[in-house]
N, C-alpha and C. Protein backbone atom coordinates (compact mmCIF):
# COMPACT_ATOMS: atom_id res chain seq x y z
N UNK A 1 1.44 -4.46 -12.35
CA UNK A 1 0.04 -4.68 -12.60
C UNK A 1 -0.74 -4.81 -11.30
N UNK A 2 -0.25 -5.43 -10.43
CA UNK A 2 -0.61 -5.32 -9.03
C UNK A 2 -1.28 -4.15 -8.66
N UNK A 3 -0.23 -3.16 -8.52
CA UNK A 3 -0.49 -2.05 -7.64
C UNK A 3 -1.82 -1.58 -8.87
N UNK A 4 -1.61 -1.30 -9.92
CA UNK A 4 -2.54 -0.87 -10.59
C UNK A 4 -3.74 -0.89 -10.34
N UNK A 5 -4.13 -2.35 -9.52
CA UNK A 5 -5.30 -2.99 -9.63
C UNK A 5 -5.43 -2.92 -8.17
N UNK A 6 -4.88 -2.12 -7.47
CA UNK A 6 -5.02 -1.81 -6.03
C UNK A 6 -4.98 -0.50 -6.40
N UNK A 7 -4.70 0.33 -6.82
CA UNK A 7 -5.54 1.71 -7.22
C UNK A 7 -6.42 2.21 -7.60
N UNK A 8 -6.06 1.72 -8.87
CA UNK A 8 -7.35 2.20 -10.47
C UNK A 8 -8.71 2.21 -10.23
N UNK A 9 -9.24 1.01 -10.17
CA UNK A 9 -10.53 0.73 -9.84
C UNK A 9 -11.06 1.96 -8.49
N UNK A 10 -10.61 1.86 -7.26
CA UNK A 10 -11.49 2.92 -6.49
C UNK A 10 -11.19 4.52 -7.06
N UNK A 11 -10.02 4.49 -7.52
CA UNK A 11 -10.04 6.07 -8.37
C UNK A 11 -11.19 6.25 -9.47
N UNK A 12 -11.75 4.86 -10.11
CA UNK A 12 -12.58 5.17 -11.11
C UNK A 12 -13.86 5.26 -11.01
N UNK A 13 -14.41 4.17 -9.84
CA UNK A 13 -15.71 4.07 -9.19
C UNK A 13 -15.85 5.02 -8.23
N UNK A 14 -15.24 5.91 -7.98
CA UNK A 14 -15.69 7.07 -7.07
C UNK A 14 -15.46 6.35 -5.10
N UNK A 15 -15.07 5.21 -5.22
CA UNK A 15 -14.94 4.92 -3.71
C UNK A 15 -13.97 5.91 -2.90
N UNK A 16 -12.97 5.92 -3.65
CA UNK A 16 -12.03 6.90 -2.41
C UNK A 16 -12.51 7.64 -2.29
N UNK A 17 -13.16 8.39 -3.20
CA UNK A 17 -13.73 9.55 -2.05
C UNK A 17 -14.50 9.17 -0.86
N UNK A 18 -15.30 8.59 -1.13
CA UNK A 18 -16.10 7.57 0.54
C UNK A 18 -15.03 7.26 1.27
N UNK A 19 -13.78 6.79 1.08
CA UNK A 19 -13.17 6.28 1.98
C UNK A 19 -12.60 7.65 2.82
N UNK A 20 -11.76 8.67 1.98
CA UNK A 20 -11.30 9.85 2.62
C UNK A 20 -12.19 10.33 3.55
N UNK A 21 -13.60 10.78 3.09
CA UNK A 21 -15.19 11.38 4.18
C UNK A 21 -15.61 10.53 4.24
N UNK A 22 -15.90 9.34 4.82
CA UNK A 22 -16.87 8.75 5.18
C UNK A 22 -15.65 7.18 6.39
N UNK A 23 -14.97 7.22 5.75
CA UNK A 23 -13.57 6.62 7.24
C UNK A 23 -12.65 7.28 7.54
N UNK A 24 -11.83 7.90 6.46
CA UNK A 24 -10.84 8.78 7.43
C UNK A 24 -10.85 10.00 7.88
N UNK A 25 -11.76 10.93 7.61
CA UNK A 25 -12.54 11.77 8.56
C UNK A 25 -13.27 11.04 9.64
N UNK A 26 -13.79 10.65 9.63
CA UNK A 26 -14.20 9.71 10.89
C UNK A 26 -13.62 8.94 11.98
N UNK A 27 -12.13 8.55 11.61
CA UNK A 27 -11.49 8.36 12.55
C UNK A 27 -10.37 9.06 12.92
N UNK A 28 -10.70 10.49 12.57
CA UNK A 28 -9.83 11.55 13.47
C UNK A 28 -8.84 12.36 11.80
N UNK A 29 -8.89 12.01 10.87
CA UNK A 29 -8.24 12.26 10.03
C UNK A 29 -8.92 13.85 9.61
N UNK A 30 -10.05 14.00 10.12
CA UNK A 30 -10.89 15.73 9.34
C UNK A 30 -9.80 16.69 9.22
N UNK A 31 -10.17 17.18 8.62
CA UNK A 31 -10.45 17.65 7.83
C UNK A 31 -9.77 17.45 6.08
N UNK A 32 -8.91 16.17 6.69
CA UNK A 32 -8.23 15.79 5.34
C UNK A 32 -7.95 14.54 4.97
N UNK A 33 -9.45 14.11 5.13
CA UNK A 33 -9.24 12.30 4.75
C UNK A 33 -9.71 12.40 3.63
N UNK A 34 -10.15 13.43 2.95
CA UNK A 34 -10.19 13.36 1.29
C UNK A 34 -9.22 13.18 0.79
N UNK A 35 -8.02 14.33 1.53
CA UNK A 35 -6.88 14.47 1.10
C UNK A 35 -5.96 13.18 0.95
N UNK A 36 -5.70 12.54 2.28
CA UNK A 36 -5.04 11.81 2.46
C UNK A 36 -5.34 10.23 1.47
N UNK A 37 -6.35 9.97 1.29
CA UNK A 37 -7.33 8.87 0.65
C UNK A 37 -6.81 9.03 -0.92
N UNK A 38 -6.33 10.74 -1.70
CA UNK A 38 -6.15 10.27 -2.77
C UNK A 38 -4.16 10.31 -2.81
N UNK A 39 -3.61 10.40 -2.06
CA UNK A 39 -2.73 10.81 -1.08
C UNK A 39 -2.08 9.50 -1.34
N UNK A 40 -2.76 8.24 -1.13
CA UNK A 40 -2.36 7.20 -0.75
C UNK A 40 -2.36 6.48 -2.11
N UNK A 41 -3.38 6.75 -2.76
CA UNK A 41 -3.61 6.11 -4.12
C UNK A 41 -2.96 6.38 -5.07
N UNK A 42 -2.37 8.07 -5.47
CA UNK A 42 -1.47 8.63 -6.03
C UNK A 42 -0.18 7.69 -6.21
N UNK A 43 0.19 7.93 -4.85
CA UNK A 43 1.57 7.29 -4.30
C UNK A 43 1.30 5.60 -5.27
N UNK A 44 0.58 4.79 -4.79
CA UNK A 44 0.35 3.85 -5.48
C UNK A 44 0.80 4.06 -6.88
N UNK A 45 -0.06 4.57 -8.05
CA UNK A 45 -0.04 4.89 -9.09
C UNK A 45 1.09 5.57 -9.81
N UNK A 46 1.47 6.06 -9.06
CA UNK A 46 3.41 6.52 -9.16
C UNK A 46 4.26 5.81 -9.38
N UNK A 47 4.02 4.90 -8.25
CA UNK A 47 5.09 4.13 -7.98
C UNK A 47 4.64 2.77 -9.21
N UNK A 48 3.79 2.89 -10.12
CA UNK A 48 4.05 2.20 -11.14
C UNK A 48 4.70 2.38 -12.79
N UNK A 49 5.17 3.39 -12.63
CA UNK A 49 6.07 3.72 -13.70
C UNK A 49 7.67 3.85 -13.63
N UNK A 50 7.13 4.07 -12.12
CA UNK A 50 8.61 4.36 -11.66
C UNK A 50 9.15 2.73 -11.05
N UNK A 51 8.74 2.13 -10.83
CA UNK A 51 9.13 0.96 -10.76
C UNK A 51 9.66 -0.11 -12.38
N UNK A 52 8.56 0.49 -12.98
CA UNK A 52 8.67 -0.03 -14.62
C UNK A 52 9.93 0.17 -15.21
N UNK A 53 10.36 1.67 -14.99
CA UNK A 53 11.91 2.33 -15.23
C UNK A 53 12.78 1.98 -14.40
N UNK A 54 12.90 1.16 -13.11
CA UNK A 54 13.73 1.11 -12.32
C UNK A 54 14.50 2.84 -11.55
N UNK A 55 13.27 3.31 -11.18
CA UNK A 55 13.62 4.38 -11.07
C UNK A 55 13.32 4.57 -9.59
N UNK A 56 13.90 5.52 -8.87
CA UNK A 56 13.73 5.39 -7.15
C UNK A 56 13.20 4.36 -6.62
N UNK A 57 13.65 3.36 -6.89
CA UNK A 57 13.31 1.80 -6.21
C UNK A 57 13.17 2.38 -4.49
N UNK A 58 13.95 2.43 -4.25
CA UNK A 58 14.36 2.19 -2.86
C UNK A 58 12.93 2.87 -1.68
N UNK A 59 12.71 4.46 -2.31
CA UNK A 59 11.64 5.45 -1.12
C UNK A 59 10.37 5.41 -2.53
N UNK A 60 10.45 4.64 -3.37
CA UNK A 60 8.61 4.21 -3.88
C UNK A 60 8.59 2.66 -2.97
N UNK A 61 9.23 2.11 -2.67
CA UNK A 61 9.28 0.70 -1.51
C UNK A 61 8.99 1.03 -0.67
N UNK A 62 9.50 2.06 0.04
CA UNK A 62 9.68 2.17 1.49
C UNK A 62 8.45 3.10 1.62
N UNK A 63 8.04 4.04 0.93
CA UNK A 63 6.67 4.33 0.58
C UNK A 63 5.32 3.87 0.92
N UNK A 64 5.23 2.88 0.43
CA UNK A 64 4.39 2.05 -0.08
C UNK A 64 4.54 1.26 0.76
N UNK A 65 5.30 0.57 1.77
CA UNK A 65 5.30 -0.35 2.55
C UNK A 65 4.79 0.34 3.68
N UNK A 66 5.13 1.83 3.83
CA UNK A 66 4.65 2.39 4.95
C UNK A 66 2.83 2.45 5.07
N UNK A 67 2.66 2.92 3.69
CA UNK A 67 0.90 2.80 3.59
C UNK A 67 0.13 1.45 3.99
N UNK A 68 1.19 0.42 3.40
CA UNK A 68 0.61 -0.90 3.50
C UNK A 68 0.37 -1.50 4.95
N UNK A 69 1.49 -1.13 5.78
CA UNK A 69 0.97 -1.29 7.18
C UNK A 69 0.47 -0.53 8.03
N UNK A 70 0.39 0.43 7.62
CA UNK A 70 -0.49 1.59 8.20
C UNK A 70 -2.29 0.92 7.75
N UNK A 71 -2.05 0.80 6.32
CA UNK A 71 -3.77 0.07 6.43
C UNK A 71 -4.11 -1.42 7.10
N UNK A 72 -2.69 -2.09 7.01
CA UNK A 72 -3.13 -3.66 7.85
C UNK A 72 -3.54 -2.68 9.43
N UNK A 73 -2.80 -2.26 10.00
CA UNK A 73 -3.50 -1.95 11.08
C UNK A 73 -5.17 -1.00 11.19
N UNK A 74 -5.44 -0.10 10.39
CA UNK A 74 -6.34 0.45 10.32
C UNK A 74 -7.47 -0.15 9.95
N UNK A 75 -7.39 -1.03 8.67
CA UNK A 75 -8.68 -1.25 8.14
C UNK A 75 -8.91 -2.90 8.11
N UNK A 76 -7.55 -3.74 7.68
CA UNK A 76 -7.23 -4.84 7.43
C UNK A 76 -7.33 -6.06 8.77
N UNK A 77 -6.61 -5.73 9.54
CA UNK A 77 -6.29 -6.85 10.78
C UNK A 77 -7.71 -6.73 11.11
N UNK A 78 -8.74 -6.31 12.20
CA UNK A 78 -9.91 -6.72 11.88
C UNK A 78 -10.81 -7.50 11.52
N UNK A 79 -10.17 -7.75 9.99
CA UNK A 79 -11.27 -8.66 8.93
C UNK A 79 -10.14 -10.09 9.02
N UNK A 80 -8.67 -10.46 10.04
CA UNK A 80 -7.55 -11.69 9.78
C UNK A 80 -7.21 -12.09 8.57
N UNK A 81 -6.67 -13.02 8.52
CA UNK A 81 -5.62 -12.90 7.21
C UNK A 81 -6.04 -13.03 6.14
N UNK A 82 -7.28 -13.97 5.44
CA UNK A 82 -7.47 -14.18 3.94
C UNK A 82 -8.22 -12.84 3.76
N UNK A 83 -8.08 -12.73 2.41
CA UNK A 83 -8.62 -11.86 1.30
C UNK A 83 -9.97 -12.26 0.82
N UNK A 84 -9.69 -13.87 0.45
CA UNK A 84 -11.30 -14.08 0.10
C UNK A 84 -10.64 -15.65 0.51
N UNK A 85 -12.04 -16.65 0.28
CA UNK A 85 -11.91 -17.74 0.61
C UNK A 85 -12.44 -18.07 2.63
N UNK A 86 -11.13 -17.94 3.37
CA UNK A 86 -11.03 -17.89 4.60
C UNK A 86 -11.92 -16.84 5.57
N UNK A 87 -12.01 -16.10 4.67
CA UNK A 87 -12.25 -14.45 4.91
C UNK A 87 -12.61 -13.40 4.41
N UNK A 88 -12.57 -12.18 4.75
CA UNK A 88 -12.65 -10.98 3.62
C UNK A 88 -12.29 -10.08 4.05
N UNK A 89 -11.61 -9.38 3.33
CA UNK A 89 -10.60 -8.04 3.29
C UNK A 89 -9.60 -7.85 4.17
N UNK A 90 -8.88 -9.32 4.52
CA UNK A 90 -7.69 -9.97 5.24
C UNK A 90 -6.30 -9.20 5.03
N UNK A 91 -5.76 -9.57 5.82
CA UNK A 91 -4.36 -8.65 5.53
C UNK A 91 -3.40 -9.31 4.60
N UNK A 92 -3.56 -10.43 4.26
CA UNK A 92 -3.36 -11.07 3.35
C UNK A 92 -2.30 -10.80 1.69
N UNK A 93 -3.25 -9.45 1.97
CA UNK A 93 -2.79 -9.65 0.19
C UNK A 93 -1.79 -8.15 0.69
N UNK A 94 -1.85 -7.43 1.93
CA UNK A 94 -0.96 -6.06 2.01
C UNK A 94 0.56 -6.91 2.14
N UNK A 95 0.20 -8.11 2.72
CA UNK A 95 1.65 -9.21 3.08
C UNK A 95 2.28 -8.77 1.84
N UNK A 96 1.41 -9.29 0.83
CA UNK A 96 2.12 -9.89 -0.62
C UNK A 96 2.73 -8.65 -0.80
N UNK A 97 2.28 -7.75 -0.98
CA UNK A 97 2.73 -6.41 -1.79
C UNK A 97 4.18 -6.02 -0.52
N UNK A 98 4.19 -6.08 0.28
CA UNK A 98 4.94 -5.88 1.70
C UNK A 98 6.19 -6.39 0.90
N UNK A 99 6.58 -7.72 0.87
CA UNK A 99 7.37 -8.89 0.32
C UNK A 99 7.41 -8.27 -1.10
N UNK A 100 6.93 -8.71 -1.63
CA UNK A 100 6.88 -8.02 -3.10
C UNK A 100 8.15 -6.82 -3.22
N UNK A 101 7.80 -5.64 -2.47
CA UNK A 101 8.76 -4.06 -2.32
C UNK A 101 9.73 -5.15 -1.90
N UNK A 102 10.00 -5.62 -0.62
CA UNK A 102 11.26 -5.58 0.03
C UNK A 102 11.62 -6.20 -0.79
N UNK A 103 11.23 -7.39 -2.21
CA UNK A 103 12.11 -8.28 -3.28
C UNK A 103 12.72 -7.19 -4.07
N UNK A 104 11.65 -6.37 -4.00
CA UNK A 104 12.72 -4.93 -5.10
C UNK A 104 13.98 -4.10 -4.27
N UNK A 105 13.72 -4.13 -2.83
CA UNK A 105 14.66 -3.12 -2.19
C UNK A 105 15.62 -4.13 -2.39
N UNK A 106 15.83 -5.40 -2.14
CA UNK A 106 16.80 -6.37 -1.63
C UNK A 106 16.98 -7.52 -2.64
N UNK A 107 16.99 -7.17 -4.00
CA UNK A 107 17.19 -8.38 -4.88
C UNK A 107 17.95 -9.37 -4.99
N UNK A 108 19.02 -9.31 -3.83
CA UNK A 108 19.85 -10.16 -3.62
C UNK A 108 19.94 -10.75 -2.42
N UNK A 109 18.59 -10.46 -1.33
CA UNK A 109 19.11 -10.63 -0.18
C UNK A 109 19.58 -10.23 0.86
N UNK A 110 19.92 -9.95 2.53
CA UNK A 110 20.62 -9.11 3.15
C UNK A 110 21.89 -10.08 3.20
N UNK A 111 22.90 -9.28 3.10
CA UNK A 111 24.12 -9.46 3.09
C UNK A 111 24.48 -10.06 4.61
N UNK A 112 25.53 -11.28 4.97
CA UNK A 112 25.54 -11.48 6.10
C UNK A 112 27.00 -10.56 6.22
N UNK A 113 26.98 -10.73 7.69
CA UNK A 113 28.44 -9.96 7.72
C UNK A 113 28.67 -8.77 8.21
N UNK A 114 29.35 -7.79 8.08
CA UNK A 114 28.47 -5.93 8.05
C UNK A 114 27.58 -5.73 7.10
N UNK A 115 26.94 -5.00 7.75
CA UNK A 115 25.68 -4.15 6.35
C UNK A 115 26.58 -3.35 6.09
N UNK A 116 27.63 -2.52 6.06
CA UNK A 116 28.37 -1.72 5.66
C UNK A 116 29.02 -1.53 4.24
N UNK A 117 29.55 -3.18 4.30
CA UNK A 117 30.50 -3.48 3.00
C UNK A 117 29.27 -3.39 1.80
């Protein structure tokens, strides 16, 4: 439900497109920050069914964690850590989702010992 609600809404209000032409064309992304903007949201929206099924856990995580710090650095760090309250549009809540994946990659934890066994 998370990710949902980190998608849905700018797919429905027409923002990503502003975000693709109007920031990531702008900061060097042209001719395909349309592209990339729904690129990112897709991926999002994917990775919620497929998570639902327990299905490619592992590269919809690793996915998605990659976007997530790719935007703390781009758009997020900037505005520091709260979301609301402290702040606004803090990196805050990319943490949660960050943690969140790695609870799905690693449901048990890293193993001490070799990573091998």
């Amino acid at each position: 439900m998370i990710m949902a609600m980190h998608c849905i809404p700018t797919m429905l209000d027409g923002s990503i497109n502003g975000f693709g032409t109007e920031y990531l064309d702008k900061v060097g992304f042209a001719p395909f920050g349309l592209f990339l903007a729904w690129a990112v949201k897709l991926t999002h929206l994917i990775a919620i069914p497929l998570l639902l099924f327990n299905r490619y856990v592992m590269p919809v995580a690793i996915a998605n964690i990659l976007i997530l710090i790719v935007g703390i650095f781009m758009v997020h760090l900037e505005n520091g850590w709260y979301v609301v309250g402290g702040g606004r549009n803090g990196i805050e809540f990319n943490f949660l989702l960050i943690f969140s994946f790695l609870t799905l990659m690693f449901p048990h934890g890293l193993k001490r010992g070799n990573p091998l066994k």
